[in-house]
C-alpha atoms as a PDB file:
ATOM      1  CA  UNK A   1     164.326 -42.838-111.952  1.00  0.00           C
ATOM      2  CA  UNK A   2     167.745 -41.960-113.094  1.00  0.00           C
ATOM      3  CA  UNK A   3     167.797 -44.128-116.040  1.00  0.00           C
ATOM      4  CA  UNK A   4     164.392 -42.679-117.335  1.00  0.00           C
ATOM      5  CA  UNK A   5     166.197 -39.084-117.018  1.00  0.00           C
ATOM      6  CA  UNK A   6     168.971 -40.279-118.781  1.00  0.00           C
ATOM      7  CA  UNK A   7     167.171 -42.012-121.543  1.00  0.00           C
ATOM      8  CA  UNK A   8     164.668 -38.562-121.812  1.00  0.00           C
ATOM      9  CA  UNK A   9     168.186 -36.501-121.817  1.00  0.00           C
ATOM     10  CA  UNK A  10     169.578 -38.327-124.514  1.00  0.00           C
ATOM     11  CA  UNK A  11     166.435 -38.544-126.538  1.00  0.00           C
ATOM     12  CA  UNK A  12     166.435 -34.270-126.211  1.00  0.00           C
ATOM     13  CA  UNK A  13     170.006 -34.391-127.469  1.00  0.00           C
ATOM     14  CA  UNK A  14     169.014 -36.053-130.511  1.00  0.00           C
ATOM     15  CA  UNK A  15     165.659 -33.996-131.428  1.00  0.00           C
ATOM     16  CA  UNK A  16     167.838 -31.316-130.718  1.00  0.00           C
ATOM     17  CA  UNK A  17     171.012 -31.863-133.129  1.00  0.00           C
ATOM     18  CA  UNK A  18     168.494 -33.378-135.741  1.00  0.00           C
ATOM     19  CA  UNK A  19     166.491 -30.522-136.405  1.00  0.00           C
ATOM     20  CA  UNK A  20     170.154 -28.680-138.022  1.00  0.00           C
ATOM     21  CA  UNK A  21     171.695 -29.516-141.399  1.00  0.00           C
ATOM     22  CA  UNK A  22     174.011 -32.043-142.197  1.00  0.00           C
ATOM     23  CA  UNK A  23     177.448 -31.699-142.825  1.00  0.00           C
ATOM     24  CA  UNK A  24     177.184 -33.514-146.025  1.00  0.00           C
ATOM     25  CA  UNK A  25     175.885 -30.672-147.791  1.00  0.00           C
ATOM     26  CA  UNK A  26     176.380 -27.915-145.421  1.00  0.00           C
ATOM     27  CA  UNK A  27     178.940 -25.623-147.612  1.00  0.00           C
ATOM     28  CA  UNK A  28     178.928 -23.913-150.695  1.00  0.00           C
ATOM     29  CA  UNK A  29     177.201 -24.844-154.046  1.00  0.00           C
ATOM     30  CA  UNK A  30     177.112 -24.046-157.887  1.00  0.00           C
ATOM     31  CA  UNK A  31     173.456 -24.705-158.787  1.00  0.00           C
ATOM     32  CA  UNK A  32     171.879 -24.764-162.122  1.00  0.00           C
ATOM     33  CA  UNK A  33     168.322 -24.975-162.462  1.00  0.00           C
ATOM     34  CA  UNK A  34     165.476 -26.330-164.674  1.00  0.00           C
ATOM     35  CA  UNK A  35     166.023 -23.606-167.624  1.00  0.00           C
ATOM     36  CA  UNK A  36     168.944 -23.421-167.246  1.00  0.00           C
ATOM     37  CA  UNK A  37     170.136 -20.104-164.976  1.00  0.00           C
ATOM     38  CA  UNK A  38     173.204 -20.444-162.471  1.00  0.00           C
ATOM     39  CA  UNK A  39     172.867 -19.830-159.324  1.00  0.00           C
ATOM     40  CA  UNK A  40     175.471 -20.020-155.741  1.00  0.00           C
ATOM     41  CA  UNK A  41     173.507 -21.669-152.721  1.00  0.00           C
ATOM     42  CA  UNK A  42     175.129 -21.607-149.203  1.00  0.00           C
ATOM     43  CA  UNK A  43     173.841 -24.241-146.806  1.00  0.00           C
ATOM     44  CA  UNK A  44     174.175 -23.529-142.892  1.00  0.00           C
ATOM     45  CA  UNK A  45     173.033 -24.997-139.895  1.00  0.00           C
ATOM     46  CA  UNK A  46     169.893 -23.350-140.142  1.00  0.00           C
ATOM     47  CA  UNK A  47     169.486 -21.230-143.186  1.00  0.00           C
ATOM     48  CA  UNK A  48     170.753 -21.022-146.198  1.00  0.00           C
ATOM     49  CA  UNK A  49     171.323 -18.407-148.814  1.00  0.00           C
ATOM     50  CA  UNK A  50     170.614 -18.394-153.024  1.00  0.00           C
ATOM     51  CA  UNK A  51     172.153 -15.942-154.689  1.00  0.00           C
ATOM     52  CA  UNK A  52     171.150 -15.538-158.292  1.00  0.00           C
ATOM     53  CA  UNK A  53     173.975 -14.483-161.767  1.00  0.00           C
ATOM     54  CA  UNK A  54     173.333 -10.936-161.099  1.00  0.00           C
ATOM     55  CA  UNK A  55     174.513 -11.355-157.345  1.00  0.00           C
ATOM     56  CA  UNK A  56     170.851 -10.873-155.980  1.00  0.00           C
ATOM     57  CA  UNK A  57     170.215 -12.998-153.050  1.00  0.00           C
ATOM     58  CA  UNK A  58     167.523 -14.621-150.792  1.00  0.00           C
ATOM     59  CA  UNK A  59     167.904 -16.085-147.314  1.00  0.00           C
ATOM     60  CA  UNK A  60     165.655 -18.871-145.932  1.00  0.00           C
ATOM     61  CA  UNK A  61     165.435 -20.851-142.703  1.00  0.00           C
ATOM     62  CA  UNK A  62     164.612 -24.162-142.771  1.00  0.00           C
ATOM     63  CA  UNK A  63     164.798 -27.338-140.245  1.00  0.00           C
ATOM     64  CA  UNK A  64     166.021 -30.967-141.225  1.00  0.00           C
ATOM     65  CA  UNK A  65     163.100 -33.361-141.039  1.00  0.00           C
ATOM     66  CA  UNK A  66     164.273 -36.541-142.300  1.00  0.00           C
ATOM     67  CA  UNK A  67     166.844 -38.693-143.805  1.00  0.00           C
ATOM     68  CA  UNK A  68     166.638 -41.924-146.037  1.00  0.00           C
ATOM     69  CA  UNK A  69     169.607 -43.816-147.154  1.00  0.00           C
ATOM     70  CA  UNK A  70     168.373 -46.489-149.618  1.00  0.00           C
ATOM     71  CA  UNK A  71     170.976 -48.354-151.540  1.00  0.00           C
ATOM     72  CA  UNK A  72     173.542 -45.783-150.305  1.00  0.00           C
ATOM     73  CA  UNK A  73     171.585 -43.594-152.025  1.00  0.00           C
ATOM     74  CA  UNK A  74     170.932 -40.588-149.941  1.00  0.00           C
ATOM     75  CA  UNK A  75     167.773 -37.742-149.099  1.00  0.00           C
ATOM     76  CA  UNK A  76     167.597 -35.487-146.921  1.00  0.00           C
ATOM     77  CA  UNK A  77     164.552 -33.578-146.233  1.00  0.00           C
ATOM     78  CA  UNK A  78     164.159 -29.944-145.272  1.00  0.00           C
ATOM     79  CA  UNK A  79     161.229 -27.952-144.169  1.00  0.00           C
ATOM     80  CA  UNK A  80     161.981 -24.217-145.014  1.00  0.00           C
ATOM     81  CA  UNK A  81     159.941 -21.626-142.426  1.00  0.00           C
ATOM     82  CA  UNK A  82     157.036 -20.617-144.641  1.00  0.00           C
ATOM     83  CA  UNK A  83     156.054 -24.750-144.454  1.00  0.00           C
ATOM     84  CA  UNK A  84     157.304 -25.546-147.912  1.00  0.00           C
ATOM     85  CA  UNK A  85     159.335 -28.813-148.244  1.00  0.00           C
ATOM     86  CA  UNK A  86     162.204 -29.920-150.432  1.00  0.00           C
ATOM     87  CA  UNK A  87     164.631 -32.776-150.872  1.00  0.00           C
ATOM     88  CA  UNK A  88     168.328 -32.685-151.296  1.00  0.00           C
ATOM     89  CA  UNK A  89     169.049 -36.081-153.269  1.00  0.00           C
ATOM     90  CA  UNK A  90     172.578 -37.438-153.750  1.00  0.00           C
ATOM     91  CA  UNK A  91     172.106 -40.156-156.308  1.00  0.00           C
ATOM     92  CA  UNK A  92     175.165 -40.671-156.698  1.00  0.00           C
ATOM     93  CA  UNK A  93     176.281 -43.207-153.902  1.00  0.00           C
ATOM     94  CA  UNK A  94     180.163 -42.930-154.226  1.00  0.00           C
ATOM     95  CA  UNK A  95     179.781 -39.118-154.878  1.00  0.00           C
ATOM     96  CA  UNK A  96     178.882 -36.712-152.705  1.00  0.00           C
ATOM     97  CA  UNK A  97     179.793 -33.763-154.527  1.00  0.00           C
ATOM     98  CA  UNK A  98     176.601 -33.631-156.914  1.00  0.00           C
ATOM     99  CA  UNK A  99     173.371 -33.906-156.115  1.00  0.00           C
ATOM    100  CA  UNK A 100     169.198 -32.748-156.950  1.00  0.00           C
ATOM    101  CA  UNK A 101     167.334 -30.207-154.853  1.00  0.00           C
ATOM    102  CA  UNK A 102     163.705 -31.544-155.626  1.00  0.00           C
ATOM    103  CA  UNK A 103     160.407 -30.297-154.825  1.00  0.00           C
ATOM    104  CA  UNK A 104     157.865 -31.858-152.409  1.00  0.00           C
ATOM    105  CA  UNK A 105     156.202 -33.411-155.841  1.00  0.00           C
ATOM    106  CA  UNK A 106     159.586 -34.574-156.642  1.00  0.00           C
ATOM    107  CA  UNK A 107     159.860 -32.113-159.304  1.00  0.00           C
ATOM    108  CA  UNK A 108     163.624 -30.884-159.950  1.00  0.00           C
ATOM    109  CA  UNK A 109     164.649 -27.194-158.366  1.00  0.00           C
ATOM    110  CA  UNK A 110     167.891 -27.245-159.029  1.00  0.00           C
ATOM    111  CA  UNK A 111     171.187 -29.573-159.920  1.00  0.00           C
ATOM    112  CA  UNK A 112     173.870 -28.815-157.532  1.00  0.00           C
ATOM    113  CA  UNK A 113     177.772 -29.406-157.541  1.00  0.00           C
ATOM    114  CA  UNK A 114     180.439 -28.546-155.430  1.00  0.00           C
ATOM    115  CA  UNK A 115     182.274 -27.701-158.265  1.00  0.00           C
ATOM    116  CA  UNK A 116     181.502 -25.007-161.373  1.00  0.00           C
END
């Protein structure tokens, strides 16, 4: 009986911590999207912030719901509160500092970099 309460514990602890962001690209980004406008998008655990040139911004919440490393390739998937869905793609596998923000289509959103 203890194992089984153990083993349920441990699977809570993982549901749990999986739902957050990752560190990879938890952080500040310089993001540039499809015609072209700048933006500044701040990952956190569980929301993250767009602020637009003119220093307008928009807060969202969202929930990790999957990863897939292919080739060292990674994706992460998000699920923002309103149901929509997006990718964060780091094609790139040596380089973690740039990376796609893609649509649930697969359509680009925005090109991010750590850097300007």
């Amino acid at each position: 009986m203890k194992k089984i309460r153990v083993t349920l514990l441990a699977i809570l602890a993982v549901i749990l911590v999986g739902c957050s962001g990752s560190d990879i690209y938890r952080g500040s980004w310089k993001a540039t999207d499809s015609k072209g406008e700048k933006f500044e998008i701040f990952f956190d655990a569980k929301n993250f912030i767009v602020k637009d040139s003119s220093g307008k911004s928009k807060k969202y919440d969202y929930s990790q719901n999957s990863v897939e490393i292919e080739n060292s390739v990674a994706t992460y998937g998000i699920q923002l509160g309103d149901g929509r869905g997006y990718q964060i793609n780091f094609p790139n596998a040596d380089d973690e500092s740039l990376g796609l923000i893609k649509d649930e289509n697969g359509n680009l959103v925005y090109t991010i970099s750590r850097k300007d």
